[in-house]
Protein backbone atom coordinates (compact mmCIF):
# COMPACT_ATOMS: atom_id res chain seq x y z
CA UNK A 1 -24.45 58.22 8.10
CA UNK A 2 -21.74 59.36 6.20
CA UNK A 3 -21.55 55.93 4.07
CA UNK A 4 -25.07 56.64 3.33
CA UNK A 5 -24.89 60.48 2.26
CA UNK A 6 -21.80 59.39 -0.09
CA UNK A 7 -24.16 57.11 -1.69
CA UNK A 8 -26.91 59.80 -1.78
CA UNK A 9 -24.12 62.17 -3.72
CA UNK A 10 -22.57 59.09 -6.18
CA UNK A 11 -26.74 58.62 -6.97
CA UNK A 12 -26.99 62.47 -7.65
CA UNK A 13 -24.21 62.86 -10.24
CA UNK A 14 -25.43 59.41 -11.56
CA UNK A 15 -28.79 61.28 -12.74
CA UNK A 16 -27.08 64.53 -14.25
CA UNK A 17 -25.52 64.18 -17.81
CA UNK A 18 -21.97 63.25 -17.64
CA UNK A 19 -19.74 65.83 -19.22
CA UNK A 20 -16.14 64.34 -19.81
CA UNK A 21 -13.47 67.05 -18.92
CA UNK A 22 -10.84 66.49 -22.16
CA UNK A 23 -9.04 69.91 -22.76
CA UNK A 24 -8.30 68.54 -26.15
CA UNK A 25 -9.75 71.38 -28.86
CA UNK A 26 -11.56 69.41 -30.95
CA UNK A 27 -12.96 70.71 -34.61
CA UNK A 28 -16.97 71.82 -34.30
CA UNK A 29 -20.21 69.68 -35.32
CA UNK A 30 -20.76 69.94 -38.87
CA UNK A 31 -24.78 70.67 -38.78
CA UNK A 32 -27.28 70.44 -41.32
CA UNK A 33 -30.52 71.91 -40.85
CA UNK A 34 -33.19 70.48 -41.97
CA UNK A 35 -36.57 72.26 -42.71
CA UNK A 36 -37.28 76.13 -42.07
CA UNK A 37 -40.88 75.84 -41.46
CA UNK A 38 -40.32 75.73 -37.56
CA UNK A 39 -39.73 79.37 -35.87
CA UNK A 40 -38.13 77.59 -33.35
CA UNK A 41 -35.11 77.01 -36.52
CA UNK A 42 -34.39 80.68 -35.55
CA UNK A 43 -33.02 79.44 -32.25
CA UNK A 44 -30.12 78.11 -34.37
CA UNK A 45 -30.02 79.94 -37.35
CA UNK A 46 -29.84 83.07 -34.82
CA UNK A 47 -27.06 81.40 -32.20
CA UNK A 48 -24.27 83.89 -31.75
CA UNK A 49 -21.30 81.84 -32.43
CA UNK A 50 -19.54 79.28 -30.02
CA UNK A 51 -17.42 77.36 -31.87
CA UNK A 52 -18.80 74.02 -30.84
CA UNK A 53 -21.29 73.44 -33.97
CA UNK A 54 -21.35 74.96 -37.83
CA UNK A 55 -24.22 74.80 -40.10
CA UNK A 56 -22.46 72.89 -43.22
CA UNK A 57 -26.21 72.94 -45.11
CA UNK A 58 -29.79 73.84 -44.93
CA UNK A 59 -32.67 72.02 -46.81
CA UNK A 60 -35.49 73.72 -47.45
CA UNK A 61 -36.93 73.84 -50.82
CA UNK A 62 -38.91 76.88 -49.98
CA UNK A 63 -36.97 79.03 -51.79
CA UNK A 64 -39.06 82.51 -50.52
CA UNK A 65 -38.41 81.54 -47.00
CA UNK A 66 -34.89 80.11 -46.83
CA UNK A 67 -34.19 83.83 -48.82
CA UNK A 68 -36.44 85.92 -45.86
CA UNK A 69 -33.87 83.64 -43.38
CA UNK A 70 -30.66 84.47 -45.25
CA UNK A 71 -31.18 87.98 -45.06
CA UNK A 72 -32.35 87.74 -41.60
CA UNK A 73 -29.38 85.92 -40.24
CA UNK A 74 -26.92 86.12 -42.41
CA UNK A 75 -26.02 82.78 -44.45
CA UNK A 76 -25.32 81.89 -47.79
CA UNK A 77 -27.96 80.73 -50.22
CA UNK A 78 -25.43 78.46 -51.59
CA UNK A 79 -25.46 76.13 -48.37
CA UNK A 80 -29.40 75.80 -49.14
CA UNK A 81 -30.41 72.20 -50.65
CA UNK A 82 -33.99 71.04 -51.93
CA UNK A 83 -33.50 67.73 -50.27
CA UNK A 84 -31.61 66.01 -47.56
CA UNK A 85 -30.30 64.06 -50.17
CA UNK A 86 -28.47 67.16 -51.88
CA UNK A 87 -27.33 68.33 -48.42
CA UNK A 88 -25.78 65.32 -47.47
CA UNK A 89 -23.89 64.49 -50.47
CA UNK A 90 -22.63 67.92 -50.73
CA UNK A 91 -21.85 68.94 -47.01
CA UNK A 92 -21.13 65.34 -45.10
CA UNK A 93 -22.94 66.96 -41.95
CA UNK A 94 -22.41 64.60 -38.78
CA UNK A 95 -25.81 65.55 -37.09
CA UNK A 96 -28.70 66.65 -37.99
CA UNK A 97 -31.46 69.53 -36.42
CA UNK A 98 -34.96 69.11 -37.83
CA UNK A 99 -37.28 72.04 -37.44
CA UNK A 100 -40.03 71.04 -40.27
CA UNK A 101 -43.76 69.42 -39.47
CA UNK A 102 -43.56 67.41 -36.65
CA UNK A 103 -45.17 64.14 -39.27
CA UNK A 104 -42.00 64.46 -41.05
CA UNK A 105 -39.37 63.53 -37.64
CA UNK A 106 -39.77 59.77 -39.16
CA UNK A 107 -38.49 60.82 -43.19
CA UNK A 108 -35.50 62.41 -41.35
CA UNK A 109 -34.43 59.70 -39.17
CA UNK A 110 -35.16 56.90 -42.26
CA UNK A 111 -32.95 59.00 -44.27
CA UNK A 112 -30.24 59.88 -41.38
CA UNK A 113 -29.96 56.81 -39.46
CA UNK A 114 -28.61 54.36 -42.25
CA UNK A 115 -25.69 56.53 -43.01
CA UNK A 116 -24.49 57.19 -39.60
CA UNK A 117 -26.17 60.55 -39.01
CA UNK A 118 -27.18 61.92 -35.57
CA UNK A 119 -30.57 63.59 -35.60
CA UNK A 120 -32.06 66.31 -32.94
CA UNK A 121 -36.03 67.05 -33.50
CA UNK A 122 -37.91 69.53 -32.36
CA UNK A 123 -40.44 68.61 -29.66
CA UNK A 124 -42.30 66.39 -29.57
CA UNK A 125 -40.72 63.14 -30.71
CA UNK A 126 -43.25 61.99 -33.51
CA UNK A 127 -46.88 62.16 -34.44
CA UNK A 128 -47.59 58.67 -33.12
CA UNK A 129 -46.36 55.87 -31.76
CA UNK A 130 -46.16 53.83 -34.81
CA UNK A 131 -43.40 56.82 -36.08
CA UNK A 132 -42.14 56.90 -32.76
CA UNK A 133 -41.09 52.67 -32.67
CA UNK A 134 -39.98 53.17 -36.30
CA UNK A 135 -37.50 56.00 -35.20
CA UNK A 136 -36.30 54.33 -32.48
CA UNK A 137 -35.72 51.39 -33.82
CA UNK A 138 -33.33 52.95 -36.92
CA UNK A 139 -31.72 54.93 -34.11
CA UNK A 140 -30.58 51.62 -32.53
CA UNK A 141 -29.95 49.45 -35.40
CA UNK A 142 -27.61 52.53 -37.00
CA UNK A 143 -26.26 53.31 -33.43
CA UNK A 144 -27.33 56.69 -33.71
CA UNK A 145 -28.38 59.44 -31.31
CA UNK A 146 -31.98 60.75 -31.48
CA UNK A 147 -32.75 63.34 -29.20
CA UNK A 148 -35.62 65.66 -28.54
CA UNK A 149 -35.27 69.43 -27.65
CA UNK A 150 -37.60 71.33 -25.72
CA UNK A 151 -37.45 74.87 -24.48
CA UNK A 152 -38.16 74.09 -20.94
CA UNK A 153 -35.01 71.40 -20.93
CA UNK A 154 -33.08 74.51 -20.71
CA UNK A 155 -34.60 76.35 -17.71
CA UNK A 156 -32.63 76.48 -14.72
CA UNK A 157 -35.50 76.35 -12.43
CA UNK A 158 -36.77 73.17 -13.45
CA UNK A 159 -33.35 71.79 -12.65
CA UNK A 160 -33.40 73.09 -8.93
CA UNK A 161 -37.02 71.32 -8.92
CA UNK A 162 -35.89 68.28 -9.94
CA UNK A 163 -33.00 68.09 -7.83
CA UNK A 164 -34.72 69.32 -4.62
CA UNK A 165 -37.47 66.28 -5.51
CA UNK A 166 -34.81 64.00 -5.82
CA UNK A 167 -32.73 64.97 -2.54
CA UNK A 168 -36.31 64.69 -0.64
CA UNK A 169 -36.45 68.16 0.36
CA UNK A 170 -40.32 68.49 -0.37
CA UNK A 171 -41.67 65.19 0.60
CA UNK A 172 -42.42 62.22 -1.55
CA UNK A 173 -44.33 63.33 -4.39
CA UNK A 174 -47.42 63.76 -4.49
CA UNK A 175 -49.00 66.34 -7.16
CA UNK A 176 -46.97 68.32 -9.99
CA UNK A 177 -49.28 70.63 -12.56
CA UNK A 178 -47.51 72.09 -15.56
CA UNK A 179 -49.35 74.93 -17.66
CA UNK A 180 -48.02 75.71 -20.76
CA UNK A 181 -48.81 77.67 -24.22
CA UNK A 182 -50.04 81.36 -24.83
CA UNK A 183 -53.15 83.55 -26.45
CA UNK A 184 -52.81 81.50 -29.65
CA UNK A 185 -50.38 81.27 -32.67
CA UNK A 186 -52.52 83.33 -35.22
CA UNK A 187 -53.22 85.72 -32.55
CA UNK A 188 -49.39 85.75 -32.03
CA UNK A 189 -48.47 86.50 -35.91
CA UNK A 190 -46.65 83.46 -36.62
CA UNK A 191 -45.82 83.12 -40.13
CA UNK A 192 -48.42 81.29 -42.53
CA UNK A 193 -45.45 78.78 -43.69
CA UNK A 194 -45.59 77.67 -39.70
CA UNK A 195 -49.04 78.21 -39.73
CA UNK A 196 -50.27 75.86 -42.33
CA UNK A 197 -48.93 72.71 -40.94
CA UNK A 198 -49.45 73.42 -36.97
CA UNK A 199 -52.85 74.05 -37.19
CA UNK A 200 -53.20 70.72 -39.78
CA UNK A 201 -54.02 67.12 -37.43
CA UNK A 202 -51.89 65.12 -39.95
CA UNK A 203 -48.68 67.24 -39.98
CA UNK A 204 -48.57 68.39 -36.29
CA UNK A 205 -50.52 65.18 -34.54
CA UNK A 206 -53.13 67.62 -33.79
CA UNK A 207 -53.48 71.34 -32.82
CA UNK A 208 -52.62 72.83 -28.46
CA UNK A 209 -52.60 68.81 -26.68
CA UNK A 210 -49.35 67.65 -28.89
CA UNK A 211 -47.82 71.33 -29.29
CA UNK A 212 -47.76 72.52 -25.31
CA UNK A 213 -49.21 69.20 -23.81
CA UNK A 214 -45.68 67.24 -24.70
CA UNK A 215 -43.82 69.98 -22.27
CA UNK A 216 -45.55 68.97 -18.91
CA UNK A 217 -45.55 65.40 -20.05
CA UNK A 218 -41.87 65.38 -21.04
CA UNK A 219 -41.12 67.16 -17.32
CA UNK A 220 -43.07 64.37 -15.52
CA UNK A 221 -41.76 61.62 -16.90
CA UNK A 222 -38.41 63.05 -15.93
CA UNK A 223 -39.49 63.87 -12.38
CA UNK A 224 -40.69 60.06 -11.83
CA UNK A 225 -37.49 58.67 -13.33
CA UNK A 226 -38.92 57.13 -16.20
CA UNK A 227 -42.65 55.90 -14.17
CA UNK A 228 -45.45 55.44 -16.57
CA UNK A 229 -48.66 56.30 -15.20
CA UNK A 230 -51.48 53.58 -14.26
CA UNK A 231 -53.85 56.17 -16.63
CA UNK A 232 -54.29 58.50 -19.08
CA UNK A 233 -57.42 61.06 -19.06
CA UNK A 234 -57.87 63.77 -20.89
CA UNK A 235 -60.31 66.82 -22.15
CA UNK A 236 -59.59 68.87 -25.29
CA UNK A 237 -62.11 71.62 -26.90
CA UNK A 238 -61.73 74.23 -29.31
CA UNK A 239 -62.92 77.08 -28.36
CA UNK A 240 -61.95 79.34 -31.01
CA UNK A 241 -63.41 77.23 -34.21
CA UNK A 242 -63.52 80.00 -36.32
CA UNK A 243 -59.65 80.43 -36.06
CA UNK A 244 -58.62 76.29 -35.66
CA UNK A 245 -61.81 74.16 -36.97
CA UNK A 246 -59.49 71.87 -37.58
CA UNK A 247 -57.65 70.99 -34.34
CA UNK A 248 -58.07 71.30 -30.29
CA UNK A 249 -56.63 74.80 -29.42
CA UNK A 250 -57.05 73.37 -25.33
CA UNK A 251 -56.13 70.73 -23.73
CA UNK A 252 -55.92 69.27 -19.91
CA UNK A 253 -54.64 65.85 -19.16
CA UNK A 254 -54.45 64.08 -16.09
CA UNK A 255 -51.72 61.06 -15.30
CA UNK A 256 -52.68 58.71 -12.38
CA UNK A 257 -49.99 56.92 -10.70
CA UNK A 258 -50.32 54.81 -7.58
CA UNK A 259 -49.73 57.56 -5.58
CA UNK A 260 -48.75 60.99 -7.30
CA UNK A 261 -51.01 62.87 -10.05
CA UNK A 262 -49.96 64.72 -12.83
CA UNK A 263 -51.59 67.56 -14.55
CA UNK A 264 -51.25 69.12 -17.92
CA UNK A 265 -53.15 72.39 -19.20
CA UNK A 266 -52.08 73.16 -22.66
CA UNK A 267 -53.70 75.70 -24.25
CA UNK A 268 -53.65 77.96 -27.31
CA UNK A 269 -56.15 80.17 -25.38
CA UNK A 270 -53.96 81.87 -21.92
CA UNK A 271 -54.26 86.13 -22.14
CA UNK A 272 -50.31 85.99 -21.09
CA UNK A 273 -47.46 83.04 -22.58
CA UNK A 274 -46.38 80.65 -19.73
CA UNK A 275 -44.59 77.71 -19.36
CA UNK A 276 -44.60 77.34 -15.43
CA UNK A 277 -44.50 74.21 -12.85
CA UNK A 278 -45.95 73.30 -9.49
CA UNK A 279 -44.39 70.37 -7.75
CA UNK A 280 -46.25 69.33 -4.75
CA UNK A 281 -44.57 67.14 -2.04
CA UNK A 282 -46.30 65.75 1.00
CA UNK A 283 -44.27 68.43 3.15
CA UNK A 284 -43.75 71.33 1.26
CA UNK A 285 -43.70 72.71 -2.49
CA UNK A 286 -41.73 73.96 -5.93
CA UNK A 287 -43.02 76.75 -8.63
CA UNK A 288 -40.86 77.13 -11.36
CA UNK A 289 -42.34 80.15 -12.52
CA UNK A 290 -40.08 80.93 -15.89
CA UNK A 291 -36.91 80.03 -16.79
CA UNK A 292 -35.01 82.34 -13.96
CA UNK A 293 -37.37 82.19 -11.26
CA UNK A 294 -38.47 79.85 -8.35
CA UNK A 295 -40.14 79.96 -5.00
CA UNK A 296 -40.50 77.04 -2.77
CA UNK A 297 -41.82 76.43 0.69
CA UNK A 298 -40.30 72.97 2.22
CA UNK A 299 -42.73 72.47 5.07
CA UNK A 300 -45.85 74.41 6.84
CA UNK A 301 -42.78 75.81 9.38
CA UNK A 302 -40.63 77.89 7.11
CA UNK A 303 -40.94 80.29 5.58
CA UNK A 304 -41.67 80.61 1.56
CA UNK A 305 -38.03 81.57 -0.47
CA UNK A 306 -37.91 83.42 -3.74
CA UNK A 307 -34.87 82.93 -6.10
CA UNK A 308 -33.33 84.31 -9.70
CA UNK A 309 -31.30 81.35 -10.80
CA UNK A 310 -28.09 82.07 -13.20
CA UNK A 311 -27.81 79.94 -16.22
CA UNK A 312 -26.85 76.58 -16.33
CA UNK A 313 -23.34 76.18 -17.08
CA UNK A 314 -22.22 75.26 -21.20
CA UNK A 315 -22.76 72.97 -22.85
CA UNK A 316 -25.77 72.37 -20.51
CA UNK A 317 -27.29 75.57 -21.36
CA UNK A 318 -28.18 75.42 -25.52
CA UNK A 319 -29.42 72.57 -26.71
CA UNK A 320 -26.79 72.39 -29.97
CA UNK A 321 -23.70 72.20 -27.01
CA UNK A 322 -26.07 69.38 -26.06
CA UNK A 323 -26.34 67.60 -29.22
CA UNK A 324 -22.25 68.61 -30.00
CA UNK A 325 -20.98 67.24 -26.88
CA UNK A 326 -23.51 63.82 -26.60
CA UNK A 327 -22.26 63.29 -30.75
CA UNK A 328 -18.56 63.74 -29.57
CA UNK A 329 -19.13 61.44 -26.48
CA UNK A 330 -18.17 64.11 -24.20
CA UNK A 331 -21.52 64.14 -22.53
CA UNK A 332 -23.64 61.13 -21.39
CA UNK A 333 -27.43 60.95 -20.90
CA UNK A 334 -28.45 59.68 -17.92
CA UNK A 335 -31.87 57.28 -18.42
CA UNK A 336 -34.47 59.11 -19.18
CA UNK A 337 -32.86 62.25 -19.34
CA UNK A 338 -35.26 65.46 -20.63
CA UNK A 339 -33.38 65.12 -24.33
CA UNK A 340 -33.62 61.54 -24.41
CA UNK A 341 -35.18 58.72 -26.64
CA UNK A 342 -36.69 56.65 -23.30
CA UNK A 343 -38.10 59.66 -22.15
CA UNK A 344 -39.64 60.67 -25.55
CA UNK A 345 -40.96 57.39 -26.38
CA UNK A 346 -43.31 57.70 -22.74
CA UNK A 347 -44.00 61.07 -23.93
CA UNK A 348 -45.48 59.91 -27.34
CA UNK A 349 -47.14 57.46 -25.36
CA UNK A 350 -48.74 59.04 -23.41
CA UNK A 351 -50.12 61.50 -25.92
CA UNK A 352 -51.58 59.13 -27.88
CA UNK A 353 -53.21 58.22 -24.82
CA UNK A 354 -54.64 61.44 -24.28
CA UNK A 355 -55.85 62.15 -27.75
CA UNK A 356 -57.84 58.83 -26.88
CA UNK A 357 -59.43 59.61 -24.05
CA UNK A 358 -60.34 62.80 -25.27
CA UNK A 359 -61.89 61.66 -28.37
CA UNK A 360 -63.76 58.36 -26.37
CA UNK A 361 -64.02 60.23 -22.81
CA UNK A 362 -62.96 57.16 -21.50
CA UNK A 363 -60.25 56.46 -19.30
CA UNK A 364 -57.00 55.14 -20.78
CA UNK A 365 -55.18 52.66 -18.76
CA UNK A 366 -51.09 51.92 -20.36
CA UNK A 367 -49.55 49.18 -20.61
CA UNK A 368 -46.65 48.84 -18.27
């Protein structure tokens, strides 16, 4: 037995990123940011300062916005570029953090990869899977590091969940159901630069399915170890036409697998902003209810436990340590790790899937 629980523990830290412990102070990521059109750019722009990354250069030739930004958070104008081109030449950066239209993930990786650049995108990975191949495949022919950041990555409680699933403490798995999204992004006041690409099915891959529907998908195919499903269904509508005739502002897809089920309800259309998970095992269950709290139940016998988690320890907390320590080779990605390119790639999959089925109503098997 104990021969058997050592195992268990070597197969544990196996599936957590690897963080190598050198003491060695080492100079921080030079960062360029590319694109300001993403509110989720504030997330760096706004990071109080840890001495792991610096922000070398910005492109954004939206001159209006990058000036809003400055004065918001701070920077120089003079570290603002019109093209990656500029940037690069002038600043050298080492990585990369893209937080434009979701269509352009493939310009910055063509332009990136060749000269040795890391890149970090904003979920999800790429508009399709014909971007999605292309990116990957400049990633490994440069022998660069693509990764994909999404909020959820950083939540402590989906961390518990996934390590509870993997030490068996539920069950085998059976169901998980991820809801994620809130009342709406023009309801919400996000600015019309944002705005005029999210809400565009070219630029963003389409409107609430690729926005909150790569979350749930992205946490499944981390939960399975890297399983595709069997199928893909899925059901979008818009039920507010007058504010998004041009994309699906709801979305639920289902993944069958030979013997679990995943659902995903994405939706621009919830009266309160969630991003919550309920992992179902044959014995007990898992809700990662925010980013802080959790309650499971392990079997019909106990009783139900309610927890506040702390915050994962740096650099597994922020999603620039991330990129900063994976660049420097300090941290290694297990497979199909929530920031990495095997996981994305299923996740891309699998939304084209669903934007499939919903438009044929079929029934989407994948290949395996």
């Amino acid at each position: 037995m104990r021969k058997i629980f050592f195992l268990f523990i070597l197969c544990m830290l196996f599936m957590q990123p690897q963080i190598s412990q050198s003491q060695t102070k080492k100079e921080p990521l030079k960062v360029g940011v590319v694109g300001l059109t993403h509110t989720h750019v504030h997330w760096i722009l706004g990071r109080p300062e840890r001495g792991d990354i610096k922000i070398v250069g910005i492109v954004e030739p939206n001159k209006d916005l990058a000036k809003r930004y400055a004065e918001q958070h701070g920077y120089s104008m003079d570290i603002v570029y019109n093209t990656m081109a500029e940037m690069i030449k002038a600043t050298k950066p080492e990585a990369v953090t893209a937080f434009g239209t979701i269509y352009d993930h493939l310009e910055v990786v063509e332009t990136c990869a060749p000269l040795g650049i890391h890149v970090m995108v904003e979920k999800p990975l790429a508009v399709s899977m014909d971007h999605a191949i292309k990116m990957k495949n400049l990633a490994e022919k440069h022998n660069i590091h693509l990764l994909t950041n999404y909020e959820t990555t950083w939540y402590a409680t989906n961390h518990k969940a996934y390590e509870m699933v993997q030490n068996g403490d539920i069950g085998k798995l059976i169901k998980v159901v991820v809801h994620d999204g809130h009342k709406g992004p023009i309801e919400l006041g996000i600015n019309q630069e944002f705005l005029d690409w999210l809400t565009d099915p070219v630029a963003n891959g389409g409107g609430a399915l690729p926005d909150f529907g790569c979350y749930g998908v992205n946490l499944i195919v981390w939960l399975s170890k890297g399983e595709k499903p069997e199928s893909v269904f899925a059901i979008t509508q818009t039920i507010k036409p007058d504010l998004y005739p041009k994309v699906d502002d709801d979305a639920t897809i289902i993944l069958k697998y030979p013997k679990m089920q995943g659902i995903i309800q994405a939706s621009w259309n919830w009266p309160i902003a969630r991003k919550d998970m309920e992992v179902y095992g044959k014995n007990g269950y898992i809700f990662s209810e925010n980013r802080s709290d959790i309650r499971y139940r392990l079997s019909e016998k106990d009783d139900e436990v309610k927890e506040t988690l702390k915050e994962r320890p740096a650099p597994l907390d922020d999603p620039f340590a991330l990129l900063a320590g994976v660049v420097k080779n300090e941290i290694t990605l297990p497979p199909y790790d929530l920031s990495s390119i095997e996981n994305n790639m299923i996740v891309v999959e699998i939304l084209e899937a669903a934007k499939e089925s919903a438009k044929t109503g079929k029934i989407v098997p994948l290949k395996k």
